[in-house]
C-alpha atoms as a PDB file:
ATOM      1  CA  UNK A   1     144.115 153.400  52.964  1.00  0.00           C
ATOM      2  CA  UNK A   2     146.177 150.692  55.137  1.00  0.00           C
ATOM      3  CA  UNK A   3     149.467 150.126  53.997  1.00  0.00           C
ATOM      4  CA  UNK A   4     152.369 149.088  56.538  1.00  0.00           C
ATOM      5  CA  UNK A   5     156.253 150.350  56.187  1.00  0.00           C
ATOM      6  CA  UNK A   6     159.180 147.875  57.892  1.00  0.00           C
ATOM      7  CA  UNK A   7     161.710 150.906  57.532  1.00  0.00           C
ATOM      8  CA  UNK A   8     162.138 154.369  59.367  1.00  0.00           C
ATOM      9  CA  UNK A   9     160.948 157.201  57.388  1.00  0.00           C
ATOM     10  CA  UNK A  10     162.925 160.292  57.621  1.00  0.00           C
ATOM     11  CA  UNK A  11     159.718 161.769  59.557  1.00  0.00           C
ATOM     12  CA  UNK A  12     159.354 159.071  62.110  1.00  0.00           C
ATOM     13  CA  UNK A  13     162.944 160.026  63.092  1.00  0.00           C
ATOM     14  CA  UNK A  14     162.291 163.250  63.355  1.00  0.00           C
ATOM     15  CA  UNK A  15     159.665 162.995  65.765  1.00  0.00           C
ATOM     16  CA  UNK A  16     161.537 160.504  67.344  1.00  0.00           C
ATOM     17  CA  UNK A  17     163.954 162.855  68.195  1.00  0.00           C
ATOM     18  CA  UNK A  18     161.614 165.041  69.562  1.00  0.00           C
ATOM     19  CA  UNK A  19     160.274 162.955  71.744  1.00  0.00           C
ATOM     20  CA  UNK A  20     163.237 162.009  73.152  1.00  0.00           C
ATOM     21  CA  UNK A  21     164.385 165.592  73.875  1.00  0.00           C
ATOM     22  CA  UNK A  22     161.142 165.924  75.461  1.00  0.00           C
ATOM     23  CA  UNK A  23     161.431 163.702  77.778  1.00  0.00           C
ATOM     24  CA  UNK A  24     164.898 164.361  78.982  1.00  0.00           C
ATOM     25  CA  UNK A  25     164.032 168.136  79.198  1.00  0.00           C
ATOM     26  CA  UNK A  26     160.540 167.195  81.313  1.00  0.00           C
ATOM     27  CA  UNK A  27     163.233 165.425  84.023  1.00  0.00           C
ATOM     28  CA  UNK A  28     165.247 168.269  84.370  1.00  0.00           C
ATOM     29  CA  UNK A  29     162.514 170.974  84.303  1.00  0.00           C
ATOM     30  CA  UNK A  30     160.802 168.429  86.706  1.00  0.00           C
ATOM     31  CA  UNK A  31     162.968 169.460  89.757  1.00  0.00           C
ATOM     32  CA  UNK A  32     161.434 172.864  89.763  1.00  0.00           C
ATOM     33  CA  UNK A  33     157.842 173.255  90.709  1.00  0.00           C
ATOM     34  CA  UNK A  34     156.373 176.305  89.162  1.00  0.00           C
ATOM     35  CA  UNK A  35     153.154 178.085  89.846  1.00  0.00           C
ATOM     36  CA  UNK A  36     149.898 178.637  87.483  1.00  0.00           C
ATOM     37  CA  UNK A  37     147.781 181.045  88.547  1.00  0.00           C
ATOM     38  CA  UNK A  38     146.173 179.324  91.736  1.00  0.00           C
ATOM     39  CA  UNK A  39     147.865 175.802  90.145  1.00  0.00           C
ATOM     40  CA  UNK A  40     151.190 174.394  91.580  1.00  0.00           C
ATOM     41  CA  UNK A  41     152.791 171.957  88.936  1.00  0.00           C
ATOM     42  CA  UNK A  42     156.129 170.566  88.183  1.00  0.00           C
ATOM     43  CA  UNK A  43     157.711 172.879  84.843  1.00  0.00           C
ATOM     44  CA  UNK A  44     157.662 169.597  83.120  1.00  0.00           C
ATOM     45  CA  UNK A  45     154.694 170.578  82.385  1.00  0.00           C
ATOM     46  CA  UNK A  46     155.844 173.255  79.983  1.00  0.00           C
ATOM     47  CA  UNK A  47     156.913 170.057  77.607  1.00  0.00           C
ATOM     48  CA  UNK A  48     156.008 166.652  78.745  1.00  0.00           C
ATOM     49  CA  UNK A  49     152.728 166.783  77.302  1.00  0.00           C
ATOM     50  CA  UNK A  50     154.447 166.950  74.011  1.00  0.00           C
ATOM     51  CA  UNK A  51     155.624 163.466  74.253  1.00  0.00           C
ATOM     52  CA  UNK A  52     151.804 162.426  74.935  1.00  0.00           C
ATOM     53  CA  UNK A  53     151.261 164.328  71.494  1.00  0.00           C
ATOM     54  CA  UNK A  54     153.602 162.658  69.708  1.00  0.00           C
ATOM     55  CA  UNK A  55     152.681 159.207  70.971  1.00  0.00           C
ATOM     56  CA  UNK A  56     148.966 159.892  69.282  1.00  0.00           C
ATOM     57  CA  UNK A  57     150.442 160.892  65.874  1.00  0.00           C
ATOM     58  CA  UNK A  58     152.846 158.335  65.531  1.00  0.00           C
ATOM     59  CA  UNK A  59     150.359 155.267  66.705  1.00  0.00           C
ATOM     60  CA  UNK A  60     147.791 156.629  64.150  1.00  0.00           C
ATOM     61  CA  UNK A  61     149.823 156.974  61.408  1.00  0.00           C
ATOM     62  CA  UNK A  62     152.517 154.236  61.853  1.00  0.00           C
ATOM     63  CA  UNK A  63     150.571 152.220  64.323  1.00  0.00           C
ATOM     64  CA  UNK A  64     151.530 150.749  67.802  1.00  0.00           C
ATOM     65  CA  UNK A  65     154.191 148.634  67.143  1.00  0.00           C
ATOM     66  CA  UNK A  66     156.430 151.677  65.618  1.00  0.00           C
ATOM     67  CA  UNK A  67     155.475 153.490  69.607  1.00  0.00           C
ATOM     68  CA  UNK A  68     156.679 150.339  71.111  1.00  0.00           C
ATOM     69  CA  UNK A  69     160.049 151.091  69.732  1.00  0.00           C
ATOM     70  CA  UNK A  70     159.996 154.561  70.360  1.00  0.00           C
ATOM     71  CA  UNK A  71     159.084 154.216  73.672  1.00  0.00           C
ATOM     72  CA  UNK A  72     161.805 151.890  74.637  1.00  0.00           C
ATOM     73  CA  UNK A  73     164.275 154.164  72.605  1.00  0.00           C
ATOM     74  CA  UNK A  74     163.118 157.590  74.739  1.00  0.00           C
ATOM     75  CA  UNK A  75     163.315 155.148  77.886  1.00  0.00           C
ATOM     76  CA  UNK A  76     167.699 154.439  76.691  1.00  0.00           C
ATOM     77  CA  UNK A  77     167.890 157.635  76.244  1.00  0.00           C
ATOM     78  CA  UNK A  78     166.591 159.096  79.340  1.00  0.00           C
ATOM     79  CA  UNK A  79     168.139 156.593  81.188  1.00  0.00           C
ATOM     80  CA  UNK A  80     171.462 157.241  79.182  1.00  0.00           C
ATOM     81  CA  UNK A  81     171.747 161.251  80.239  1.00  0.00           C
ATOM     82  CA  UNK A  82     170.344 160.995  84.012  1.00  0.00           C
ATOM     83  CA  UNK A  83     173.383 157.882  84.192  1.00  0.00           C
ATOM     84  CA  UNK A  84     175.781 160.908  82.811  1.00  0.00           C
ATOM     85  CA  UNK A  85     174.842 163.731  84.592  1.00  0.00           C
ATOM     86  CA  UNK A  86     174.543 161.823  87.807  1.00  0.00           C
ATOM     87  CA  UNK A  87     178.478 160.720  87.063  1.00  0.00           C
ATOM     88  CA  UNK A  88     179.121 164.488  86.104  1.00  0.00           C
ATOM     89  CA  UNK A  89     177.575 165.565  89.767  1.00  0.00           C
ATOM     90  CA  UNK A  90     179.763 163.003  91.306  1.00  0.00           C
ATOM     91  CA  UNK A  91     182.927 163.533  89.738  1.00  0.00           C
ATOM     92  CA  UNK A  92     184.634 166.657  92.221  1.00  0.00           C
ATOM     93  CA  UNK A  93     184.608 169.984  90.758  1.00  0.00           C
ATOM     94  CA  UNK A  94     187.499 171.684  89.569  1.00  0.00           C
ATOM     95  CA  UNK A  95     188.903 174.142  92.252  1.00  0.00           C
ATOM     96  CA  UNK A  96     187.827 177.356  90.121  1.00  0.00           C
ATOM     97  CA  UNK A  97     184.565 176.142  89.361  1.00  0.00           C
ATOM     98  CA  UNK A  98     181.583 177.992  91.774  1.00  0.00           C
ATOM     99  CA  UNK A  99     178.420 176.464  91.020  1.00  0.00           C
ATOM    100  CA  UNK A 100     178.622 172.809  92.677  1.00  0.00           C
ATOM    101  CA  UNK A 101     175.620 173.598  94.314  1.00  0.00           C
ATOM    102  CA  UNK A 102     173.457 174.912  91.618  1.00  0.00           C
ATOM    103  CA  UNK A 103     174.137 171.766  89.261  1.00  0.00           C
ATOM    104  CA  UNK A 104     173.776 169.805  92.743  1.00  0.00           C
ATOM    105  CA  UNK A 105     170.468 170.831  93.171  1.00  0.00           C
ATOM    106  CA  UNK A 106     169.682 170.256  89.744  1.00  0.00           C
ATOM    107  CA  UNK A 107     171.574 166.423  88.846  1.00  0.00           C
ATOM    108  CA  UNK A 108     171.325 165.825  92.564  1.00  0.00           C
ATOM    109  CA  UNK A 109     167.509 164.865  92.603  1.00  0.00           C
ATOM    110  CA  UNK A 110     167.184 164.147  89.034  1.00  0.00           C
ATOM    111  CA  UNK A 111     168.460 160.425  89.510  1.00  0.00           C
ATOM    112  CA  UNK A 112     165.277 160.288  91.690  1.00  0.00           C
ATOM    113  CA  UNK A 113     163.008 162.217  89.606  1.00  0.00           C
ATOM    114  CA  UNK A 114     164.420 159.869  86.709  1.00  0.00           C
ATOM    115  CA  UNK A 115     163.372 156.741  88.335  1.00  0.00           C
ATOM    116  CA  UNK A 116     159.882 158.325  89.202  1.00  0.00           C
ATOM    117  CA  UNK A 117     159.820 159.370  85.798  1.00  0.00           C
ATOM    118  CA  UNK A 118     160.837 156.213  84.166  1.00  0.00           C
ATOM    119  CA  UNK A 119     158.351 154.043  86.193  1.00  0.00           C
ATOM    120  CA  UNK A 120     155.380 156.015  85.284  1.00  0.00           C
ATOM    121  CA  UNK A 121     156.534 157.049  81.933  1.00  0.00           C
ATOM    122  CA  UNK A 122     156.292 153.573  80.632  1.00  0.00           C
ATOM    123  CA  UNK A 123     153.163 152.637  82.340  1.00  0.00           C
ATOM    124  CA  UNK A 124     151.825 156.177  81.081  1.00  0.00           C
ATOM    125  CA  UNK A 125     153.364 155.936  77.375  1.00  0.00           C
ATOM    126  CA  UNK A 126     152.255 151.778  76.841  1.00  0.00           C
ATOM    127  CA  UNK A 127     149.038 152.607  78.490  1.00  0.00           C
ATOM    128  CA  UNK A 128     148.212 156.037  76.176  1.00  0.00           C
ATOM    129  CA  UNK A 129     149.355 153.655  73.058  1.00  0.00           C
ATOM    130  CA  UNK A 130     147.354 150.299  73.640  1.00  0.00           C
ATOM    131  CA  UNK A 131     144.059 152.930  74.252  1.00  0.00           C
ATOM    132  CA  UNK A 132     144.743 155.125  71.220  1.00  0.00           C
ATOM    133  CA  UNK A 133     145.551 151.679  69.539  1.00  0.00           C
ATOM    134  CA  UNK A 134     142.292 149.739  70.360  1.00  0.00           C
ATOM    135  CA  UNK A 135     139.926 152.393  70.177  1.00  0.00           C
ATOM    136  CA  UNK A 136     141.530 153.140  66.023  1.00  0.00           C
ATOM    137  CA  UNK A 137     140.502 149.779  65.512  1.00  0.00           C
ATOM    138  CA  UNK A 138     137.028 149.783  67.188  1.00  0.00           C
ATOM    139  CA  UNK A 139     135.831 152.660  65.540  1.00  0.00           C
ATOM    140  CA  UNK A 140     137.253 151.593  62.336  1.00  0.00           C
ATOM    141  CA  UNK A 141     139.532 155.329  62.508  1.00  0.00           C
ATOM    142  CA  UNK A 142     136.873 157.334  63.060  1.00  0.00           C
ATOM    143  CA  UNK A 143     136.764 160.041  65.792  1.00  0.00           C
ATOM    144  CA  UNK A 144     140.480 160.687  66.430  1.00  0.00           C
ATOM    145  CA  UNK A 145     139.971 164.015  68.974  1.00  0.00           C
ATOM    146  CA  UNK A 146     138.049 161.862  71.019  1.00  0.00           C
ATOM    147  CA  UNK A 147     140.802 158.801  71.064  1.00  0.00           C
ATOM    148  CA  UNK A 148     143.367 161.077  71.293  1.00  0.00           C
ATOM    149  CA  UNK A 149     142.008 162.741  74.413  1.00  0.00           C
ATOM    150  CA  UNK A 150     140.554 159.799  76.323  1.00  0.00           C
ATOM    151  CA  UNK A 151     143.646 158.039  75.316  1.00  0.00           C
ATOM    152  CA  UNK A 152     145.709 161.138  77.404  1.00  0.00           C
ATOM    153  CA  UNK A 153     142.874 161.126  80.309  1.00  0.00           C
ATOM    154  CA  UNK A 154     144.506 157.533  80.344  1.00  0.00           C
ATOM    155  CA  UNK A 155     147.976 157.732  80.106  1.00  0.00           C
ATOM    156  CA  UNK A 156     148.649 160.870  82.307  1.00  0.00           C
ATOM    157  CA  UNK A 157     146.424 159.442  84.828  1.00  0.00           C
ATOM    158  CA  UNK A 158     148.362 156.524  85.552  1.00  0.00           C
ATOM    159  CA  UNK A 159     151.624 158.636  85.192  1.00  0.00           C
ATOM    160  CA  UNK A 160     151.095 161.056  87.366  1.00  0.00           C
ATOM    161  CA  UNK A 161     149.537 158.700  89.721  1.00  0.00           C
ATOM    162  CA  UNK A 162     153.570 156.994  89.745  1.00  0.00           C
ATOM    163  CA  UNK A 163     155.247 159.809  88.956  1.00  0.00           C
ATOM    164  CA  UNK A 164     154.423 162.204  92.032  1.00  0.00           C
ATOM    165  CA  UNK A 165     154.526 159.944  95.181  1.00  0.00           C
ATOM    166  CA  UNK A 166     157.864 158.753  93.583  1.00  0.00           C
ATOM    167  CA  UNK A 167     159.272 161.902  92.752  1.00  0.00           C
ATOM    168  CA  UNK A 168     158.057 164.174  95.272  1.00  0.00           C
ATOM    169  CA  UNK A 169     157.581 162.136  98.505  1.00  0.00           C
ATOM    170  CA  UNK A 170     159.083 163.894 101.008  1.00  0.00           C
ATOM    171  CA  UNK A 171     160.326 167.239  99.503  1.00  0.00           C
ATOM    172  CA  UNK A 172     156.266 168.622  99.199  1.00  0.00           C
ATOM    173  CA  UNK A 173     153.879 167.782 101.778  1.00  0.00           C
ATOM    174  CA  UNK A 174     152.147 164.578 101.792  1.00  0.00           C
ATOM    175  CA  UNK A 175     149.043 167.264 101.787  1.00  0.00           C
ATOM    176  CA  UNK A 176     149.803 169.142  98.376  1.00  0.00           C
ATOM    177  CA  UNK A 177     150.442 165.727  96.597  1.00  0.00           C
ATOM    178  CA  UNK A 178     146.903 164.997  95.854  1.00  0.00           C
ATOM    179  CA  UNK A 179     145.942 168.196  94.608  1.00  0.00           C
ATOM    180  CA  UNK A 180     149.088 168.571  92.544  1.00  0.00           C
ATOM    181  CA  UNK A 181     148.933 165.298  90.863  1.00  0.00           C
ATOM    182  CA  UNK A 182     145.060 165.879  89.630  1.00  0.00           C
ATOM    183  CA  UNK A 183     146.175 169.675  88.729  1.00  0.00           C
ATOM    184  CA  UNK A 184     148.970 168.025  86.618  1.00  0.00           C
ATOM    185  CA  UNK A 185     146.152 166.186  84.665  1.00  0.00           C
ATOM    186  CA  UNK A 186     144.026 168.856  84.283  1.00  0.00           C
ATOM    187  CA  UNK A 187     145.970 170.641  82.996  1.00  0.00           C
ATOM    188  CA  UNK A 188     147.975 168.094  80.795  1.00  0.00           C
ATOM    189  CA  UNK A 189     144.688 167.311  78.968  1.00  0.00           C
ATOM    190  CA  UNK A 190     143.951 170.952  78.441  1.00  0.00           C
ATOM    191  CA  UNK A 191     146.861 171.747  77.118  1.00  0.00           C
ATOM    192  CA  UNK A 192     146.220 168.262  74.147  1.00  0.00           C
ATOM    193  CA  UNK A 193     142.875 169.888  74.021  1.00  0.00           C
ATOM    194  CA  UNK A 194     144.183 173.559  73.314  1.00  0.00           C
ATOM    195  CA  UNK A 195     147.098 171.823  70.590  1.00  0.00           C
ATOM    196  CA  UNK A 196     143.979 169.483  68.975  1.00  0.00           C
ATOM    197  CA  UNK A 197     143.492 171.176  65.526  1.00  0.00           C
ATOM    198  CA  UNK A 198     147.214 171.436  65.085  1.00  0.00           C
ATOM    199  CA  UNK A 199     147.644 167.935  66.294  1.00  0.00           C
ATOM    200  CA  UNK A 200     144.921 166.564  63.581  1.00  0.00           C
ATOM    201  CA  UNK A 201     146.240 168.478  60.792  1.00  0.00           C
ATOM    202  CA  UNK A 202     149.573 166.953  61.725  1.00  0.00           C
ATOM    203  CA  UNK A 203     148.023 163.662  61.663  1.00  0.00           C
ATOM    204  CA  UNK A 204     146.239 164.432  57.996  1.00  0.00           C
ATOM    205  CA  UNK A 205     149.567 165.579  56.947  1.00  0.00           C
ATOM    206  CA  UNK A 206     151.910 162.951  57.739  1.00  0.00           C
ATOM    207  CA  UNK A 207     149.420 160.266  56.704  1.00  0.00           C
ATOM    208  CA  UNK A 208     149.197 162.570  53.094  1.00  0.00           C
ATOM    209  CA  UNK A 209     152.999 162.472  52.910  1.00  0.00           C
ATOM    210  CA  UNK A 210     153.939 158.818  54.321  1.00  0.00           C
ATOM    211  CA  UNK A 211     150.969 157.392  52.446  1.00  0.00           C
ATOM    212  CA  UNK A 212     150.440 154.952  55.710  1.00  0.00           C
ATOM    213  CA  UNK A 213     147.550 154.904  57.966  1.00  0.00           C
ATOM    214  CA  UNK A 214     148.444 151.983  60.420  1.00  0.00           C
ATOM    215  CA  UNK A 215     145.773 149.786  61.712  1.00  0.00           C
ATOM    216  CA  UNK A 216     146.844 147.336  64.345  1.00  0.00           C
ATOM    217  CA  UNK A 217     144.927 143.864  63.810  1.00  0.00           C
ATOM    218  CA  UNK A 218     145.819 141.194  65.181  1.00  0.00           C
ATOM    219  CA  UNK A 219     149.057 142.541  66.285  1.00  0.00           C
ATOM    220  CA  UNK A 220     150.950 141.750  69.735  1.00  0.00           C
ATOM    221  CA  UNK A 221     149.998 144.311  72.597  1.00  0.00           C
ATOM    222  CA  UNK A 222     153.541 142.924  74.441  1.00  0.00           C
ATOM    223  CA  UNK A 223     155.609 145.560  75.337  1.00  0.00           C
ATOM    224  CA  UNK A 224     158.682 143.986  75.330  1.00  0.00           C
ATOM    225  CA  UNK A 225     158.603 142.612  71.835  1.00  0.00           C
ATOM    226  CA  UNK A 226     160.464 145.521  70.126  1.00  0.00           C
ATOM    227  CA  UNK A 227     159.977 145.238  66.217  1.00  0.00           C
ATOM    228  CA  UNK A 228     159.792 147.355  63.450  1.00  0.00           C
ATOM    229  CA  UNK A 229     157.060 145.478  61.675  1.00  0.00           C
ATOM    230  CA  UNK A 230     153.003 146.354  63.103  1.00  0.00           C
ATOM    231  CA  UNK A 231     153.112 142.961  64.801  1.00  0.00           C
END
């Protein structure tokens, strides 16, 4: 079944929206780091490894050119609310208003985080994409829990590889980085590989319902050539 859809289905948006939600909550949560047991992570965690599910569903059902676009969208839109709140936390507070410090702490390093974030979440997002993408057509769709999770091994490698030296140079020690960027992995992957039979019954589902199973041949892998066509 290989049939390929120009338009936006009313499901595609949806998860769309997600994503993007996801991604602006991950920057905010971001500026907290949380602890796991003996595992110190960022509480991005809690939802950033949504987007990475999302990213597998919709570039195996509606292929890679349809993530290209999404990708680029959740990138305006991040952009679009750090840009806001970091106008918010400059504008002076009203005189009544007693928590400048609080939303400080919060919109204060979130700029920062953002542009951590943004640099590794496109090299994270393209990269999870073009490997999910490549290894759909190599195995002619076969085996989708393995591309999904080598696909994430991927992708949140090279994110958090950006993403933490960025992010967090200077406000954790240069000592914890290391071990906090491969615990974010770990336990990143874990968490696709705990989700996995909900994320292929997803899959199943949406391909049942959109009657589309994208298959990228001989498409463009160029990131910046934003199209709504698998090309």
């Amino acid at each position: 079944m290989k049939q390929e859809k120009n338009t936006v289905s009313v499901l595609l948006m949806l998860f769309s929206i997600l994503f993007c939600v996801c991604l602006i909550a991950a920057n905010l949560f971001a500026t907290k780091q949380i602890a796991l047991g003996t595992f110190s992570v960022t509480g991005g965690l809690i939802v950033f490894p949504i987007s990475y599910i999302i990213n597998d569903c919709v570039c195996e059902v509606w292929g890679y050119s349809k993530m290209r676009l999404l990708i680029w969208t959740g990138f305006a839109m991040n952009f679009f609310f750090v840009a806001m709140g970091a106008l918010c936390d400059w504008i002076p507070a009203a005189p009544y208003y007693t928590n400048t410090e609080g939303f400080h702490a919060v919109f204060g390093l979130a700029p920062r985080v953002a542009l951590a974030s943004f640099c590794a979440f496109l090299v994270g997002s393209f990269l999870n994409a073009y490997v999910m993408s490549r290894m759909k057509v190599t195995s002619q769709g076969r085996n989708f829990s393995l591309r999904a999770i080598a696909s994430t091994l991927v992708g949140e490698g090279a994110d958090s590889l950006i993403f933490f030296p960025l992010a967090l140079g200077g406000v954790v020690p240069t000592s914890a980085l290391p071990g906090l960027m491969l615990s974010q992995v770990v336990l990143k992957t874990l968490y696709e590989v705990a989700v996995l039979p909900l994320t292929v019954r997803t899959v199943k589902w949406l391909k049942r319902v959109e009657g589309t199973d994208a298959y990228d041949d001989n498409i463009s892998y160029n990131v910046f050539k934003i199209s709504l066509k698998n090309s």
